[in-house]
Protein backbone atom coordinates (compact mmCIF):
# COMPACT_ATOMS: atom_id res chain seq x y z
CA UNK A 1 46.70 -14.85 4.68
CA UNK A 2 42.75 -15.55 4.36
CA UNK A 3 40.77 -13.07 3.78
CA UNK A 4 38.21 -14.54 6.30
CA UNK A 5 40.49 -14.43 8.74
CA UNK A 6 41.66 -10.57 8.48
CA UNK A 7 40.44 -8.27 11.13
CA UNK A 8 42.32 -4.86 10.03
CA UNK A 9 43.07 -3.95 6.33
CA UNK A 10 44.68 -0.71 5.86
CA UNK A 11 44.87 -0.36 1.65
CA UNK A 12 47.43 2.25 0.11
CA UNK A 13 46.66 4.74 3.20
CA UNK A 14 48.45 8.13 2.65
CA UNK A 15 48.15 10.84 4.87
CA UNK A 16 48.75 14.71 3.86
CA UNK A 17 47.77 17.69 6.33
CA UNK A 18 48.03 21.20 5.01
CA UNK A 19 49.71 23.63 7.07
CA UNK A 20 49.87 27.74 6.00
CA UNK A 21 52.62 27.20 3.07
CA UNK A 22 53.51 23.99 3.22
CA UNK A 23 51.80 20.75 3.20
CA UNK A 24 53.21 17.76 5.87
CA UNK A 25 53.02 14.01 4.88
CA UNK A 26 52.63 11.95 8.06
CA UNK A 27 51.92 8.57 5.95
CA UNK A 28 52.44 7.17 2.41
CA UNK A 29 51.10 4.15 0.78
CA UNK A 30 50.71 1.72 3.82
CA UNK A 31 49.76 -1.40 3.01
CA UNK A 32 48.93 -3.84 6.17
CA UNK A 33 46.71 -6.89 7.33
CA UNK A 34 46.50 -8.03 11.02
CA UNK A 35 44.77 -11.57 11.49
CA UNK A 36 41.70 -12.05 13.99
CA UNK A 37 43.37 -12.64 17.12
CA UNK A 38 47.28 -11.26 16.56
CA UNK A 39 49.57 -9.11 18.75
CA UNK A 40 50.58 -6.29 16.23
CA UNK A 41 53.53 -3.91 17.48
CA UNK A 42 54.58 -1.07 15.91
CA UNK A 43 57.49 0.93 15.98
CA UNK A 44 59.68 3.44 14.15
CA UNK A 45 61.42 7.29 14.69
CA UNK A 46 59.82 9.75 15.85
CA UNK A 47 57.63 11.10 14.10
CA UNK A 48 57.10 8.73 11.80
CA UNK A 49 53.68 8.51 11.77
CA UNK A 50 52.92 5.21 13.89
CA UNK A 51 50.27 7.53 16.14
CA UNK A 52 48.63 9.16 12.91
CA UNK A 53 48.08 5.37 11.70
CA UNK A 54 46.33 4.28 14.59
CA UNK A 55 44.03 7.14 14.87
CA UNK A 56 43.21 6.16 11.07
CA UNK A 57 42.29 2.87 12.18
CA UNK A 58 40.11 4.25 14.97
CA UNK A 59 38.34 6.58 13.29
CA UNK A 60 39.71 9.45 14.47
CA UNK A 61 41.32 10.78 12.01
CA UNK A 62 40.94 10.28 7.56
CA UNK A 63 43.06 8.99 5.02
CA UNK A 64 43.78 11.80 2.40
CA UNK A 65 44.24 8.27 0.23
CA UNK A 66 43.49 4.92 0.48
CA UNK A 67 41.19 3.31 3.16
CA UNK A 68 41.10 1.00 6.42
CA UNK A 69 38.45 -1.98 6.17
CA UNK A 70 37.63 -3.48 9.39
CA UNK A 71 35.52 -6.91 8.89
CA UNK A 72 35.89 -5.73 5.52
CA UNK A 73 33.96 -2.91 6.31
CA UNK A 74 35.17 0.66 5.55
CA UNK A 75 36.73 2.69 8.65
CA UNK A 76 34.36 5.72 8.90
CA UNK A 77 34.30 7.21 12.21
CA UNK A 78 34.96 5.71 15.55
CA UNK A 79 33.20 2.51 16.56
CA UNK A 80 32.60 0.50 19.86
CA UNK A 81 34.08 -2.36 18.16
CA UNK A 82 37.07 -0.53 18.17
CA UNK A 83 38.31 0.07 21.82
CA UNK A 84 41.64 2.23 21.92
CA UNK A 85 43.83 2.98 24.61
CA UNK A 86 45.95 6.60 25.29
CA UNK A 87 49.25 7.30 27.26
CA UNK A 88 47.21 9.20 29.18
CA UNK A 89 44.84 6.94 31.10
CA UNK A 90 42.21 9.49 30.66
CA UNK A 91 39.68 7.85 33.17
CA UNK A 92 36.49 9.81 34.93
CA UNK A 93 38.27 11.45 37.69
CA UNK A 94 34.90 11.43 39.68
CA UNK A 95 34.01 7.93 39.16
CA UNK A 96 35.40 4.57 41.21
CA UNK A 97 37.30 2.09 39.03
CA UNK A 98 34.58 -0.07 38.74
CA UNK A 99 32.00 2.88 37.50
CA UNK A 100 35.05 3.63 34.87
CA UNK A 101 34.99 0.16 33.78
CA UNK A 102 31.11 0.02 33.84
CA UNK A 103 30.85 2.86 31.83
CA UNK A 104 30.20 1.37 28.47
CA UNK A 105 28.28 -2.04 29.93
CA UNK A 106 25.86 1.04 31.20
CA UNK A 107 25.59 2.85 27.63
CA UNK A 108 24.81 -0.70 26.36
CA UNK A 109 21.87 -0.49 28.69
CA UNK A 110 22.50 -3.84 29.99
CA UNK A 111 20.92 -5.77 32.48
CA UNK A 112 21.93 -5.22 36.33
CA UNK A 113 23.34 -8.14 36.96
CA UNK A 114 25.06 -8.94 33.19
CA UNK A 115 26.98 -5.21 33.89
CA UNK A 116 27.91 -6.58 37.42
CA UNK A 117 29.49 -9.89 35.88
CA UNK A 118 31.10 -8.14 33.08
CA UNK A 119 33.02 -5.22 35.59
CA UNK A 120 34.11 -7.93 38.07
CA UNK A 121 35.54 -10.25 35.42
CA UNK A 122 38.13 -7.95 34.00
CA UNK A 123 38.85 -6.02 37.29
CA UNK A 124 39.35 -9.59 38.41
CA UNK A 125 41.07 -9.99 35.08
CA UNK A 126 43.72 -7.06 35.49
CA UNK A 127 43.99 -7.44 39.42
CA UNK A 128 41.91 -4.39 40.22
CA UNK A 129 38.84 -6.08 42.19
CA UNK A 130 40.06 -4.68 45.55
CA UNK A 131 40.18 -1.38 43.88
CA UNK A 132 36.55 -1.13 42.97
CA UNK A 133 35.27 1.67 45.29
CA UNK A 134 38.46 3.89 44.67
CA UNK A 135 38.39 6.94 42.85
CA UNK A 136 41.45 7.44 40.35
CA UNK A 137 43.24 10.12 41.86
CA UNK A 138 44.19 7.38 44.20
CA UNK A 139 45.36 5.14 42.16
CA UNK A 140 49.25 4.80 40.72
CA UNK A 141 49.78 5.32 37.33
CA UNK A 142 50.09 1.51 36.83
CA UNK A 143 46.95 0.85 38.46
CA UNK A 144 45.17 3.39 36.09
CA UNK A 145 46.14 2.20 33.18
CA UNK A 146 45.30 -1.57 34.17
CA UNK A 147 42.38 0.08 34.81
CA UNK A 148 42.01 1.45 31.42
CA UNK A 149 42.42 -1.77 29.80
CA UNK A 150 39.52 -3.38 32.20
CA UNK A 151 37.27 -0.46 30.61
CA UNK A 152 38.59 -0.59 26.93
CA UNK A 153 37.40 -4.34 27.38
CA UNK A 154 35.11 -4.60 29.29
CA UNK A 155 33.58 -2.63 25.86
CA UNK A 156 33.83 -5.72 24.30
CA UNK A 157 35.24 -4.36 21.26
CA UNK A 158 36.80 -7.26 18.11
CA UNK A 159 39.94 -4.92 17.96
CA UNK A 160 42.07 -2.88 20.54
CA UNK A 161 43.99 -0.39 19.28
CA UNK A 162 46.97 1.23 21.99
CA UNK A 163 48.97 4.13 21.17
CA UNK A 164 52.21 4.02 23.73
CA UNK A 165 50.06 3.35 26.64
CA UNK A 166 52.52 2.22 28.98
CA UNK A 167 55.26 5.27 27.80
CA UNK A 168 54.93 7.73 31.08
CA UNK A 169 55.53 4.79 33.67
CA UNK A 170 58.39 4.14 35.44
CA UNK A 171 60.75 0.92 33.89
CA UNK A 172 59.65 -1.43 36.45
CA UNK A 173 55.58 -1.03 36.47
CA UNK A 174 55.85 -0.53 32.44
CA UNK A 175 57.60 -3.93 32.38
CA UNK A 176 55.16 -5.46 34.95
CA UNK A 177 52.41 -3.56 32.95
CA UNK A 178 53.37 -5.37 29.69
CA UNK A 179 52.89 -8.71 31.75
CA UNK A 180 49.40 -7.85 33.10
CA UNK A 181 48.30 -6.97 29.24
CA UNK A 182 49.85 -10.27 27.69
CA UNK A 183 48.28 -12.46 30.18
CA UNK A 184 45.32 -10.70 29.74
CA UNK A 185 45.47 -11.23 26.16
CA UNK A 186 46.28 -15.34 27.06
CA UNK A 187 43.19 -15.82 28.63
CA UNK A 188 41.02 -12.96 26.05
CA UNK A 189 42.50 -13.23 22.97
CA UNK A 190 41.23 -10.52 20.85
CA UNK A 191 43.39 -8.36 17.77
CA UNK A 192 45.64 -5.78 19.70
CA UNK A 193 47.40 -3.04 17.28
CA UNK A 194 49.92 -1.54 19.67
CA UNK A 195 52.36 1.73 18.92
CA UNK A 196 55.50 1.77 21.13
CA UNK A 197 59.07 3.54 20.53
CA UNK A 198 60.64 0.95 22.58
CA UNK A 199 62.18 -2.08 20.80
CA UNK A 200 62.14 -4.47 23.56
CA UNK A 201 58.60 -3.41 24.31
CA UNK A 202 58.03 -4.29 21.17
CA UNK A 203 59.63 -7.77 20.76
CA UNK A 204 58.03 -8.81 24.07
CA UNK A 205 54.13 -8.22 23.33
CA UNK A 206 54.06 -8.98 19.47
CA UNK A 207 53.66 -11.46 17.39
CA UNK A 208 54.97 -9.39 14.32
CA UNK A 209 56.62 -6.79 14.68
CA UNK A 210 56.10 -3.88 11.85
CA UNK A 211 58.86 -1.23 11.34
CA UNK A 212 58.01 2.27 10.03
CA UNK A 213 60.34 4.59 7.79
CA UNK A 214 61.32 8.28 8.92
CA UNK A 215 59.68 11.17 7.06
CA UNK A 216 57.18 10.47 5.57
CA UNK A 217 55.84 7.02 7.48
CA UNK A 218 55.54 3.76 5.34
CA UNK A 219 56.31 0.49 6.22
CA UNK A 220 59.85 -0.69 6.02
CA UNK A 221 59.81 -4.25 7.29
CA UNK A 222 57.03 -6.76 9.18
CA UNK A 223 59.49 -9.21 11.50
CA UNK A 224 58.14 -11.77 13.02
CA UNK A 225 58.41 -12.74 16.86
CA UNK A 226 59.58 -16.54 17.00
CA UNK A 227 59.20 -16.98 20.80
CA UNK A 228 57.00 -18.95 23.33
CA UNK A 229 53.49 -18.26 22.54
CA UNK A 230 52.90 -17.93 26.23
CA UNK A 231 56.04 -15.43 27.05
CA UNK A 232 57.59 -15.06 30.54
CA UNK A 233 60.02 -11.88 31.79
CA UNK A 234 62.60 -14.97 31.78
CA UNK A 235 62.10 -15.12 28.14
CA UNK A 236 64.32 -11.49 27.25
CA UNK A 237 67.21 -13.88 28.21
CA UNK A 238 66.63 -15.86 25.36
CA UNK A 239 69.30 -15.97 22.22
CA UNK A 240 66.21 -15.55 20.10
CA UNK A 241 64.89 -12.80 22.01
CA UNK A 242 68.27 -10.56 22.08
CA UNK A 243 68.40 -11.78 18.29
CA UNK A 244 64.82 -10.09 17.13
CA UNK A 245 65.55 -7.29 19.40
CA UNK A 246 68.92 -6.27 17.31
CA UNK A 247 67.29 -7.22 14.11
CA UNK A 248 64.59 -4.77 14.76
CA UNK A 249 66.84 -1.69 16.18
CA UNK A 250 68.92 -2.30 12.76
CA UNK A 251 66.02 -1.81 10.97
CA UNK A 252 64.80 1.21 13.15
CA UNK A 253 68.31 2.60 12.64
CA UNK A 254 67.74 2.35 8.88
CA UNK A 255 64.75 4.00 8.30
CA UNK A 256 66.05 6.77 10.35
CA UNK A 257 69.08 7.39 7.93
CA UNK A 258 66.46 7.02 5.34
CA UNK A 259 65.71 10.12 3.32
CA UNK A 260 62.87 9.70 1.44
CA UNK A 261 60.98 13.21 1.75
CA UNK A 262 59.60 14.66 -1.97
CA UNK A 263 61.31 17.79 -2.89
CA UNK A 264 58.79 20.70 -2.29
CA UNK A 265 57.25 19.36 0.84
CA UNK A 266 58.52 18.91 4.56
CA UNK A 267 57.43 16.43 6.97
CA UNK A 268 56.82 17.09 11.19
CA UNK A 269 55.85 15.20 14.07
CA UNK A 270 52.06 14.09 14.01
């Protein structure tokens, strides 16, 4: 892998937090490099760490070792080039969609019309244009979080980073939902880190899959996704598809029979 070419670097990162008698390690020694432009899923047991990691890589949270380069620049606090995405869609309840998504355009201090062209591009881009005037409260979850994405990019940020943002909707909009993202991504291809706990999920959206251990969280295995570049719902009927799907589960199920926790400290959910 080129170094010119890397857009996220995370170097030996460890992660302790002190509790009142104990101290809990959510992350140790993870190495990792995502190329400009890749689909980067993550998954592993719960509690493994995979949220702690991407909040590292956003700048909301510190190492307690190693570092995260983005651009080959240190990670020091959050960023606008860094856009990151929640399970909860955690839009301005008393703003329309397209005020959400103009929200950042606005803080730019663009020009009038620029911040009109930007906001109807991606609501146009995540099907939301009709939307525009609506207030979020009317809204389904789907909509919300497609409506999440069109603010996250409208941002404009080199690297997205999306921590189970699809986990609290129903099977059929989260599959539809995973469509809507990859297409955007098709036409807008910037570097996407995503955090899931569901396999398939997983296998469908990335273009390497990484695999974190239980207790504490490192990085077990980095599988790569050997489907059509431009993937269909047809496509989870593929041999290859049902193939990377087991491969990965057997390597979930591994790490979680894994016990690597260091006598004298315990490990939680983070």
């Amino acid at each position: 892998m080129s170094m010119s070419t890397i857009k996220l670097d995370f170097r030996d990162v460890s992660k302790v937090f002190d509790a009142k008698d104990r101290q809990v390690i959510a992350l140790q020694g993870v190495d990792m490099q995502i190329e400009t432009g890749e689909f980067v899923t993550i998954v592993g047991p719960s509690g493994c760490g995979k949220s702690t990691l991407l909040m590292i890589a956003a700048g909301l949270e510190t190492t307690t070792e190693g570092a995260v380069f983005v651009d080959g620049r240190p990670v020091d606090g959050p960023s606008p080039d860094r856009g990151v995405i929640f399970q909860q869609y955690a839009l301005f309840p008393w703003l329309t969609v397209r005020q959400n998504v103009e929200f950042s355009p606005r803080v730019r201090r663009l020009p009038d019309e620029r911040r009109r062209a930007i906001v109807d591009h991606y609501l146009e881009l995540v099907g939301l244009i009709d939307c525009a005037n609506s207030l979020p409260k009317t809204l389904s979850g789907g909509m919300k979080q497609r409506c999440a994405i069109a603010r996250a990019y409208a941002a404009e940020p080199a690297l997205l980073l999306m921590d189970e943002p699809f986990g609290a909707l129903d099977a059929l909009t989260r599959t539809r939902m995973q469509q809507q993202l990859l297409n955007a991504w098709y036409l807008e291809p910037i570097t996407v880190l995503f955090v899931t706990h569901d396999v398939e999920e997983a296998v469908f959206l990335g273009n390497r899959i990484v695999v974190m251990s239980a207790r504490p969280g490192s990085i077990t295995r980095i599988i790569p996704v050997r489907l059509p570049e431009r993937r269909r719902q047809e496509d989870r009927l593929l041999p290859e598809f049902t193939a990377i799907r087991n491969e990965v589960w057997a390597a979930v199920y591994e790490s979680e029979l894994a016990d690597k926790e260091p006598v004298g400290r315990v490990t939680a959910e983070v």
